[in-house]
Structures are given as structure tokens and as C-alpha cells.
N, C-alpha and C. Protein backbone atom coordinates (compact mmCIF):
# COMPACT_ATOMS: atom_id res chain seq x y z
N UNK A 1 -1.27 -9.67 -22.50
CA UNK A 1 -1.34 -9.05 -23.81
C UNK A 1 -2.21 -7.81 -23.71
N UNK A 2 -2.13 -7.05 -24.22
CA UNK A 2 -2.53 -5.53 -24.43
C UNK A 2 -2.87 -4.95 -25.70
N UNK A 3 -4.18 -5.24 -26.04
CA UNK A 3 -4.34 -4.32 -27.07
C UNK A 3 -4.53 -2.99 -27.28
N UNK A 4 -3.50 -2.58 -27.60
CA UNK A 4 -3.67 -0.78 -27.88
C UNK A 4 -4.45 -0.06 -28.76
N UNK A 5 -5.32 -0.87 -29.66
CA UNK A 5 -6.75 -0.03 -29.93
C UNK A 5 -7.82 -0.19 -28.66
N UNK A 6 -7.45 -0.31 -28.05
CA UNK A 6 -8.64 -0.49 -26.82
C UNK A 6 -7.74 0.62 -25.72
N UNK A 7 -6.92 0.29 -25.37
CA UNK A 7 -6.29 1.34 -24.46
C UNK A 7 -4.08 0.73 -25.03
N UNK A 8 -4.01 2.56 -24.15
CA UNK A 8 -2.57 2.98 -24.31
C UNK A 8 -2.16 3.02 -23.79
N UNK A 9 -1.91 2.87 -22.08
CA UNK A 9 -1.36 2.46 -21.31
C UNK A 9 -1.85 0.99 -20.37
N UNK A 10 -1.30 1.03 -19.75
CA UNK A 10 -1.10 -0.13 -18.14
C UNK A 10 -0.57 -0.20 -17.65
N UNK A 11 -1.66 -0.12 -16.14
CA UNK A 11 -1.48 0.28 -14.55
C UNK A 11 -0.80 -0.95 -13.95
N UNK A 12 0.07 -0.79 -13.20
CA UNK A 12 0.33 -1.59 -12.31
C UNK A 12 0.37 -1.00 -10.67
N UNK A 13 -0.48 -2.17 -10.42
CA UNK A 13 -1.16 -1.81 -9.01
C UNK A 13 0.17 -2.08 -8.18
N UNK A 14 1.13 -1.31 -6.90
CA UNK A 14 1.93 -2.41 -6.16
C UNK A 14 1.61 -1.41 -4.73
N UNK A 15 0.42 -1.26 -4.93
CA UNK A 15 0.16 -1.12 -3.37
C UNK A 15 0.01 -2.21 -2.43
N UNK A 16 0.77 -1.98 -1.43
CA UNK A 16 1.00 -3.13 -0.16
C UNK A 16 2.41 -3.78 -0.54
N UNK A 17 3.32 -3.37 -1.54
CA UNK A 17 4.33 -3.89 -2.08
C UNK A 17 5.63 -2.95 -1.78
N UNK A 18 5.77 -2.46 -0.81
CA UNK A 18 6.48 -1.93 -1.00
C UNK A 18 8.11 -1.97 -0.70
N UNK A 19 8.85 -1.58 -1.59
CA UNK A 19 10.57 -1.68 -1.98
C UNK A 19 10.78 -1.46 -3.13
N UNK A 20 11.96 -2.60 -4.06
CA UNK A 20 12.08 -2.33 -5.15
C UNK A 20 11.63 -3.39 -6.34
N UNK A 21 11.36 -3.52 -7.38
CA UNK A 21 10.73 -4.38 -8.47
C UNK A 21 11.53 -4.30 -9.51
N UNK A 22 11.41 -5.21 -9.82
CA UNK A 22 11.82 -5.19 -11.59
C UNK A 22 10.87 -5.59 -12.24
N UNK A 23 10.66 -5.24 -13.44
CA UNK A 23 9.71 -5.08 -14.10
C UNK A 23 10.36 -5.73 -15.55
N UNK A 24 9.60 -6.31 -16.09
CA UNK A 24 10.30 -6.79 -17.34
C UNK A 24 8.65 -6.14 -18.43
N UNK A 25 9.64 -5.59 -19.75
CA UNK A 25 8.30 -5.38 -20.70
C UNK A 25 8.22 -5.69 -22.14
N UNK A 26 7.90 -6.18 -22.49
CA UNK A 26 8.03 -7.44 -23.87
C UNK A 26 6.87 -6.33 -24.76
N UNK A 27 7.47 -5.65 -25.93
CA UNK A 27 6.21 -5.26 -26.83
C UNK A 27 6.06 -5.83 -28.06
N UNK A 28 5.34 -6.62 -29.07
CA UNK A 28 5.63 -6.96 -30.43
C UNK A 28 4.33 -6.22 -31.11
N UNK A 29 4.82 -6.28 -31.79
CA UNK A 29 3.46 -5.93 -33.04
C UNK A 29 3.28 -6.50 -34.06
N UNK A 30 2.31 -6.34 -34.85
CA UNK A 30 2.19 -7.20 -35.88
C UNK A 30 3.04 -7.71 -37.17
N UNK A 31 4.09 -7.16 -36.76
CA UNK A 31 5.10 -7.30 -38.16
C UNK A 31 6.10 -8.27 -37.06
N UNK A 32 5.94 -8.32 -36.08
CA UNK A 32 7.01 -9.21 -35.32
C UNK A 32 8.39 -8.62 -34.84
N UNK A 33 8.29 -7.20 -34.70
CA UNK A 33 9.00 -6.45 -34.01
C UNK A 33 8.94 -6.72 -32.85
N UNK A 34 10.03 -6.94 -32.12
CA UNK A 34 10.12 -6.48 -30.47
C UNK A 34 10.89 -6.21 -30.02
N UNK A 35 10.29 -5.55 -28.96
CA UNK A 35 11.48 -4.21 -28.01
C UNK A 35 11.05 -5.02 -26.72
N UNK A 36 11.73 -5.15 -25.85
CA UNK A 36 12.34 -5.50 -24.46
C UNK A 36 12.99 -4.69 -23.18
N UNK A 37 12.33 -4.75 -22.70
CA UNK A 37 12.75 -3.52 -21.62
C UNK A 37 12.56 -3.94 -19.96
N UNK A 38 13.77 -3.39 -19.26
CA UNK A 38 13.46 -3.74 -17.77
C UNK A 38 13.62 -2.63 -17.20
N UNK A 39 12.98 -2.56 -16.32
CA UNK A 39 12.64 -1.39 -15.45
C UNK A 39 12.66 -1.75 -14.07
N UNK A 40 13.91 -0.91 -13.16
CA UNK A 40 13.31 -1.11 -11.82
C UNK A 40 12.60 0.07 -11.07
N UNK A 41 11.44 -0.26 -10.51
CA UNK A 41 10.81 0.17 -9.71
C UNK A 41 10.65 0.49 -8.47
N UNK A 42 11.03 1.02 -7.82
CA UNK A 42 11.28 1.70 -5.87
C UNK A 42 9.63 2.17 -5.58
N UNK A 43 8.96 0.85 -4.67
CA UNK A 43 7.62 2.00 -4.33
C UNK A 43 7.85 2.10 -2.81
N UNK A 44 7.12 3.42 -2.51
CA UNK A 44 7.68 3.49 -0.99
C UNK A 44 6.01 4.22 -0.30
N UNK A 45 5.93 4.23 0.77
CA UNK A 45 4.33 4.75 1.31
C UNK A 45 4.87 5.90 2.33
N UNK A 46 4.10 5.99 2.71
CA UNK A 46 3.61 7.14 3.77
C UNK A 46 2.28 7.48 4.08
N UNK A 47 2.12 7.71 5.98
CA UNK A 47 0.62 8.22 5.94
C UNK A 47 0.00 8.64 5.14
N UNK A 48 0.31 9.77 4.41
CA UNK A 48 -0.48 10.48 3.23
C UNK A 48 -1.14 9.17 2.67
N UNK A 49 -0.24 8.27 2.02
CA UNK A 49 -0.59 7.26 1.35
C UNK A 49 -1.22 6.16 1.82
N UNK A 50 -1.41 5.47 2.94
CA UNK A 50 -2.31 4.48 3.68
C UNK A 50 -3.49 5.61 3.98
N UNK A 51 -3.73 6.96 4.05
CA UNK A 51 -4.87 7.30 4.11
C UNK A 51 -5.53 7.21 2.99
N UNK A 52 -4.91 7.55 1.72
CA UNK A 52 -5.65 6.97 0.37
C UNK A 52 -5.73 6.04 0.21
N UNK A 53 -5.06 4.87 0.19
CA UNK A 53 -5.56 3.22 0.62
C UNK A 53 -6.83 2.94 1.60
N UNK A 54 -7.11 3.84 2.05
CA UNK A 54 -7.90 3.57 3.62
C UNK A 54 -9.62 4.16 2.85
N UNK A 55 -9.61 5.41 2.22
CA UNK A 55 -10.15 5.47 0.86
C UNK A 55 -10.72 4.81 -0.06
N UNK A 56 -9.25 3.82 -1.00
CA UNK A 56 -9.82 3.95 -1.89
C UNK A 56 -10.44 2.15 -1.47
N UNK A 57 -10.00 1.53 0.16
CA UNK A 57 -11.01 0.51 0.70
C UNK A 57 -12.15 1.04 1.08
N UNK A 58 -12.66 2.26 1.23
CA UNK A 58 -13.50 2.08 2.20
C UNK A 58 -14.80 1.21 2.02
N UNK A 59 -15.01 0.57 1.24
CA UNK A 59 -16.42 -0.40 0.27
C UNK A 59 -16.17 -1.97 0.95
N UNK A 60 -14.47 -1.84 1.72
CA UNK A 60 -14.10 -3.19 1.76
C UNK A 60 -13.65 -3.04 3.67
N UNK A 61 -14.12 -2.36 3.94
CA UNK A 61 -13.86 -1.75 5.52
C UNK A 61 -15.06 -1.33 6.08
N UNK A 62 -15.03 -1.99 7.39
CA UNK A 62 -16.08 -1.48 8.24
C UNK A 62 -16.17 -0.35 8.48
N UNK A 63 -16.85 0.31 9.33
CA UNK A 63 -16.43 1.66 9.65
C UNK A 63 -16.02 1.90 11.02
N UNK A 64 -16.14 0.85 11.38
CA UNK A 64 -15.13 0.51 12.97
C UNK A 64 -13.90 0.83 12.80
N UNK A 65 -13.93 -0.60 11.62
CA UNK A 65 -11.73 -0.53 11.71
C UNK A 65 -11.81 0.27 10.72
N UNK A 66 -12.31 1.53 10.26
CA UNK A 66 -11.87 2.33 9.21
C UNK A 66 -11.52 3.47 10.10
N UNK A 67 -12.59 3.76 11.56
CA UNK A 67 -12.22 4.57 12.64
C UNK A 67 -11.10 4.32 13.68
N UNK A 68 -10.96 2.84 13.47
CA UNK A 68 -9.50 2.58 14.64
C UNK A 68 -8.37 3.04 13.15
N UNK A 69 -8.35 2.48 12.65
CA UNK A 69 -7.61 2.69 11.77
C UNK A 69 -6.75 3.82 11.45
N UNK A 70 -8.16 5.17 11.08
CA UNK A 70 -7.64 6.44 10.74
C UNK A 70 -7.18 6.57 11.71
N UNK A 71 -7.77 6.72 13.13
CA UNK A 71 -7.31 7.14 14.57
C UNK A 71 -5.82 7.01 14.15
N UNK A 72 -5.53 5.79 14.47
CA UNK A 72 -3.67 5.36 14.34
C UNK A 72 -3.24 6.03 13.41
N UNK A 73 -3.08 6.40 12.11
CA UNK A 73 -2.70 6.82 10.96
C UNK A 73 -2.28 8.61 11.60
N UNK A 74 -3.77 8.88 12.32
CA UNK A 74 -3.70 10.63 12.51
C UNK A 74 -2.42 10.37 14.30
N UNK A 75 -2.36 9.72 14.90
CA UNK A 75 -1.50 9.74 16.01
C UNK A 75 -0.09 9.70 15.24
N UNK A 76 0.01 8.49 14.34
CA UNK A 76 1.40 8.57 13.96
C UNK A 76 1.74 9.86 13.07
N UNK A 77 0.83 10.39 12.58
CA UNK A 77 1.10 11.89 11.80
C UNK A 77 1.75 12.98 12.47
N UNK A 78 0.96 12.97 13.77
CA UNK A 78 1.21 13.66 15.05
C UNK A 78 2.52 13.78 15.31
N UNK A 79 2.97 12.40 15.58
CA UNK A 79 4.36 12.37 16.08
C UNK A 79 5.14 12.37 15.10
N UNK A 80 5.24 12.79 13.82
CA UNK A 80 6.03 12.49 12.64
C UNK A 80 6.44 14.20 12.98
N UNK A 81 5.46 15.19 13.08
CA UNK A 81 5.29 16.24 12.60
C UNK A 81 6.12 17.25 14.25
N UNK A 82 6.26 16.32 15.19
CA UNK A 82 7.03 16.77 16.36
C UNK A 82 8.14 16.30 16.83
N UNK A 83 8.53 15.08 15.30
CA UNK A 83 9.78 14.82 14.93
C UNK A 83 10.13 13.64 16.25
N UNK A 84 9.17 13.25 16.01
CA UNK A 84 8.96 11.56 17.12
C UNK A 84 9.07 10.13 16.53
N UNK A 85 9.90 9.97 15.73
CA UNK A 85 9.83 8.81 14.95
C UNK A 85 9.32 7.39 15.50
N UNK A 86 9.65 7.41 16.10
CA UNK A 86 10.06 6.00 17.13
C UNK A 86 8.98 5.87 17.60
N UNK A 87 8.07 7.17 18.64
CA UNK A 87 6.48 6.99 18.03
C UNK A 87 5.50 6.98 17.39
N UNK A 88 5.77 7.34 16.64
CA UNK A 88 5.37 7.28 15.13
C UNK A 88 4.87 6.16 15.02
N UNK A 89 6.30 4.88 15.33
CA UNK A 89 6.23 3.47 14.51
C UNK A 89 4.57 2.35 15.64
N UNK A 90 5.55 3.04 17.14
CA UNK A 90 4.56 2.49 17.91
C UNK A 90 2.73 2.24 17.64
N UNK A 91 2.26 3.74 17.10
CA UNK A 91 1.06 4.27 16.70
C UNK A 91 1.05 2.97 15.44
N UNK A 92 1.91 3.61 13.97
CA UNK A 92 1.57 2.31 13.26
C UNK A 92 1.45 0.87 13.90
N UNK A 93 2.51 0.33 15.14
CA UNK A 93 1.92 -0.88 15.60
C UNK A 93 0.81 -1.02 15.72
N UNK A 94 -0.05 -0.43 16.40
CA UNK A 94 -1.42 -0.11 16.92
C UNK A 94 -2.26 -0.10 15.80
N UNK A 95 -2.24 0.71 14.75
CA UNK A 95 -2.70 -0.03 13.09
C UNK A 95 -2.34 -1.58 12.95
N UNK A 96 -1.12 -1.92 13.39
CA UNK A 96 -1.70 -3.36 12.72
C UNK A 96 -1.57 -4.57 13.72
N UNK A 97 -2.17 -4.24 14.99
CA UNK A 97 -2.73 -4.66 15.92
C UNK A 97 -4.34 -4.44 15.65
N UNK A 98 -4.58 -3.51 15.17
CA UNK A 98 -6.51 -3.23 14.98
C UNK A 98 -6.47 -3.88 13.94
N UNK A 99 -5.62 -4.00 12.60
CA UNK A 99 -5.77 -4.94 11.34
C UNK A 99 -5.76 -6.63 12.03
N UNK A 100 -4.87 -6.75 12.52
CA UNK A 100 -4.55 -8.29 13.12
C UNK A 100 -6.15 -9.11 13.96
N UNK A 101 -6.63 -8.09 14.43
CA UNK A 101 -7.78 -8.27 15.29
C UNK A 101 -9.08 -8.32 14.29
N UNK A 102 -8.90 -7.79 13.33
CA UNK A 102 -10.04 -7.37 11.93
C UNK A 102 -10.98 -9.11 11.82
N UNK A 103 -11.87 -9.41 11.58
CA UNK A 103 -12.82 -10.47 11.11
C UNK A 103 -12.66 -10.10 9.80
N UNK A 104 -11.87 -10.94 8.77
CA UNK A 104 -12.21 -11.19 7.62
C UNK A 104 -13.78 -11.00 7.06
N UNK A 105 -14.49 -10.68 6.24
CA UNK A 105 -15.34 -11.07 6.19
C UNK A 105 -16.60 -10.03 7.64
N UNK A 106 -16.01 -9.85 7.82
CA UNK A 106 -16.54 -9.04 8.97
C UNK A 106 -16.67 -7.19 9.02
N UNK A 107 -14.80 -7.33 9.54
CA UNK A 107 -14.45 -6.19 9.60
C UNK A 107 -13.86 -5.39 8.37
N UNK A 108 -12.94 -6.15 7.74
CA UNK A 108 -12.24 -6.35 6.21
C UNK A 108 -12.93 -7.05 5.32
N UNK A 109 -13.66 -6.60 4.02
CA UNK A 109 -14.51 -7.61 2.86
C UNK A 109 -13.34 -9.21 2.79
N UNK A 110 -12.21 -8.61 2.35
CA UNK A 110 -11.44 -9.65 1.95
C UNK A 110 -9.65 -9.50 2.36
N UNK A 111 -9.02 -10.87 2.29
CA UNK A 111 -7.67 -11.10 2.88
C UNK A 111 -6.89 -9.92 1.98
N UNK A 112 -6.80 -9.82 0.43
CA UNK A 112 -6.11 -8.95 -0.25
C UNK A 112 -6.07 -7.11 0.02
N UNK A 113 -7.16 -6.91 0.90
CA UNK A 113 -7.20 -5.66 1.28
C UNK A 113 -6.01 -5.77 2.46
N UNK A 114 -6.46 -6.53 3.52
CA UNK A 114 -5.67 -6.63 4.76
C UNK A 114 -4.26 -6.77 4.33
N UNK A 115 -3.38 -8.00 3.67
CA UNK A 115 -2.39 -7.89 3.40
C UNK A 115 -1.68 -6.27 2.89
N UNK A 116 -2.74 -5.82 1.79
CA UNK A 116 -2.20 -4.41 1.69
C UNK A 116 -1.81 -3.99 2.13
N UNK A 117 -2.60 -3.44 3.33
CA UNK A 117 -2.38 -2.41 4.46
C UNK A 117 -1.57 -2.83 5.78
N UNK A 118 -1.42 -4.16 5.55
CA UNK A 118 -0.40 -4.71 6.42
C UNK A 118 1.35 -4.15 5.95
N UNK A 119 1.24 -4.75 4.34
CA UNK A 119 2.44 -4.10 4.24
C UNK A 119 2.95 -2.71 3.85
N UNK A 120 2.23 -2.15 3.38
CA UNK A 120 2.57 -0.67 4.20
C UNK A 120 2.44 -0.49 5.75
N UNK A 121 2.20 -1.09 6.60
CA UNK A 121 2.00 -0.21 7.52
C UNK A 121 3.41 -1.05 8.12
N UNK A 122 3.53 -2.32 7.89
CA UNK A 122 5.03 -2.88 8.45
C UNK A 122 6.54 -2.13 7.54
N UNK A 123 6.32 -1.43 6.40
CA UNK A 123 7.07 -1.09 5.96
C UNK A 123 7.67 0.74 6.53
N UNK A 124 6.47 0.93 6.92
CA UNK A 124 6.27 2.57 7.91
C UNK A 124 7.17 2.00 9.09
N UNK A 125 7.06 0.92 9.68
CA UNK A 125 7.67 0.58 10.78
C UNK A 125 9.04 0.18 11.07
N UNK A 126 9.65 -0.23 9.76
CA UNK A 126 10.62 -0.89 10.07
C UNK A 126 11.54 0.98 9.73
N UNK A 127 10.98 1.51 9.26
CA UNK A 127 11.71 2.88 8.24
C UNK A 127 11.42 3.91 9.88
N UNK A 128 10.73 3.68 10.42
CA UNK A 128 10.88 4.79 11.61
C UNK A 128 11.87 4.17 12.89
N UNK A 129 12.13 3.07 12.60
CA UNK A 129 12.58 2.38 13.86
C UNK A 129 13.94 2.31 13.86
N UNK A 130 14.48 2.56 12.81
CA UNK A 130 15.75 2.14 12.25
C UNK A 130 16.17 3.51 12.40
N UNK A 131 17.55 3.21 13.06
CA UNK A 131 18.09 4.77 13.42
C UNK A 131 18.97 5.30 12.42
């Protein structure tokens, strides 16, 4: 529920989600009006975008795996940009080989960050690999 004297919109987070969604949106108001609405949603990533994820963790990231991390992110950029796909994906492996290796609690604050960045970075992979 949403009260709109308090706020006028709402965010939906679907980072680490990425494909397509449906969205269902139920509004009533006080007279018992309602409108119904579905919406599908396509979210899709890119480096650009796991570097702002990488960001807007950094409170929840070491600065180890925030440095293996970027490392991989800036290699697969590399090869995107010399039209290397295929290494590209390899480099993202290597991101989530340094995620896979991460200490919960350690290296990563918590599991919901990691999953994130897991699935973007498996979703970078399957999209460069595929001919």
C-alpha cells in the first residue's frame, strides 16, 4: 500500500534481475475506484551498469573484491571496445570466479549483494557468448 500524501511515486529495485517482468498495479482510492494495470518490464545490464552496482555496494564490499572486481569489469570493457565478445564473457567469468571465492561476511557484507552481481554478471555472459 502506498500512501500518496507521503510520496508519488515507487521504485522498484530489479537489479541482479535481469530479463523480462510483469508487473501487475492495483490503485484504489478512497471512494473505491480501481484501475488495474500490467506492465511488462525488459531490464537488461551492462558494464556501465555493474560499475554503478559496484558503487552503489561499495559500504557492502571489501576493497579487495571491489579491486578484483573493477579489474574484471575494466578487462571486459577492453575487449568489448576491440569488438572481442567472447572475451569479454571470459573476463566477466573471472568476476564471478572472484564473487564465488568472496567470504560472506568477510569480503561481501551480505548474500543479497552477491546474488546481485552474480546475476548481472551471468547475464553479461550468456549475451556475449551466444553467437
Amino acid at each position: 500500500a502506498l500512501d500518496l500524501t507521503k510520496s508519488s511515486s515507487v521504485v522498484f529495485d530489479l537489479a541482479g534481475k535481469v530479463g523480462d517482468h510483469n508487473v501487475s498495479i492495483r490503485v484504489e482510492d478512497l471512494a473505491g475506484n480501481i484501475l488495474l494495470k500490467n506492465v511488462q518490464i525488459h531490464v537488461t545490464t551492462s558494464v556501465d551498469s555493474m560499475n554503478q552496482l559496484l558503487t552503489r555496494y561499495r559500504a557492502a564490499l571489501s576493497n579487495s573484491i571491489t579491486s578484483q572486481l573493477s579489474n574484471a569489469l575494466d578487462q571486459a570493457q577492453h575487449k568489448l571496445e576491440i569488438n572481442r565478445p567472447d572475451q569479454a564473457a571470459k573476463h566477466m567469468e573471472d568476476f564471478v570466479k572472484h564473487l564465488n571465492k568472496a567470504v560472506i561476511g568477510k569480503d561481501i557484507a551480505n548474500s543479497d549483494v552477491k546474488a546481485i552481481l552474480l546475476g548481472d554478471a551471468n547475464a553479461l555472459i550468456v549475451k556475449w557468448s551466444s553467437p
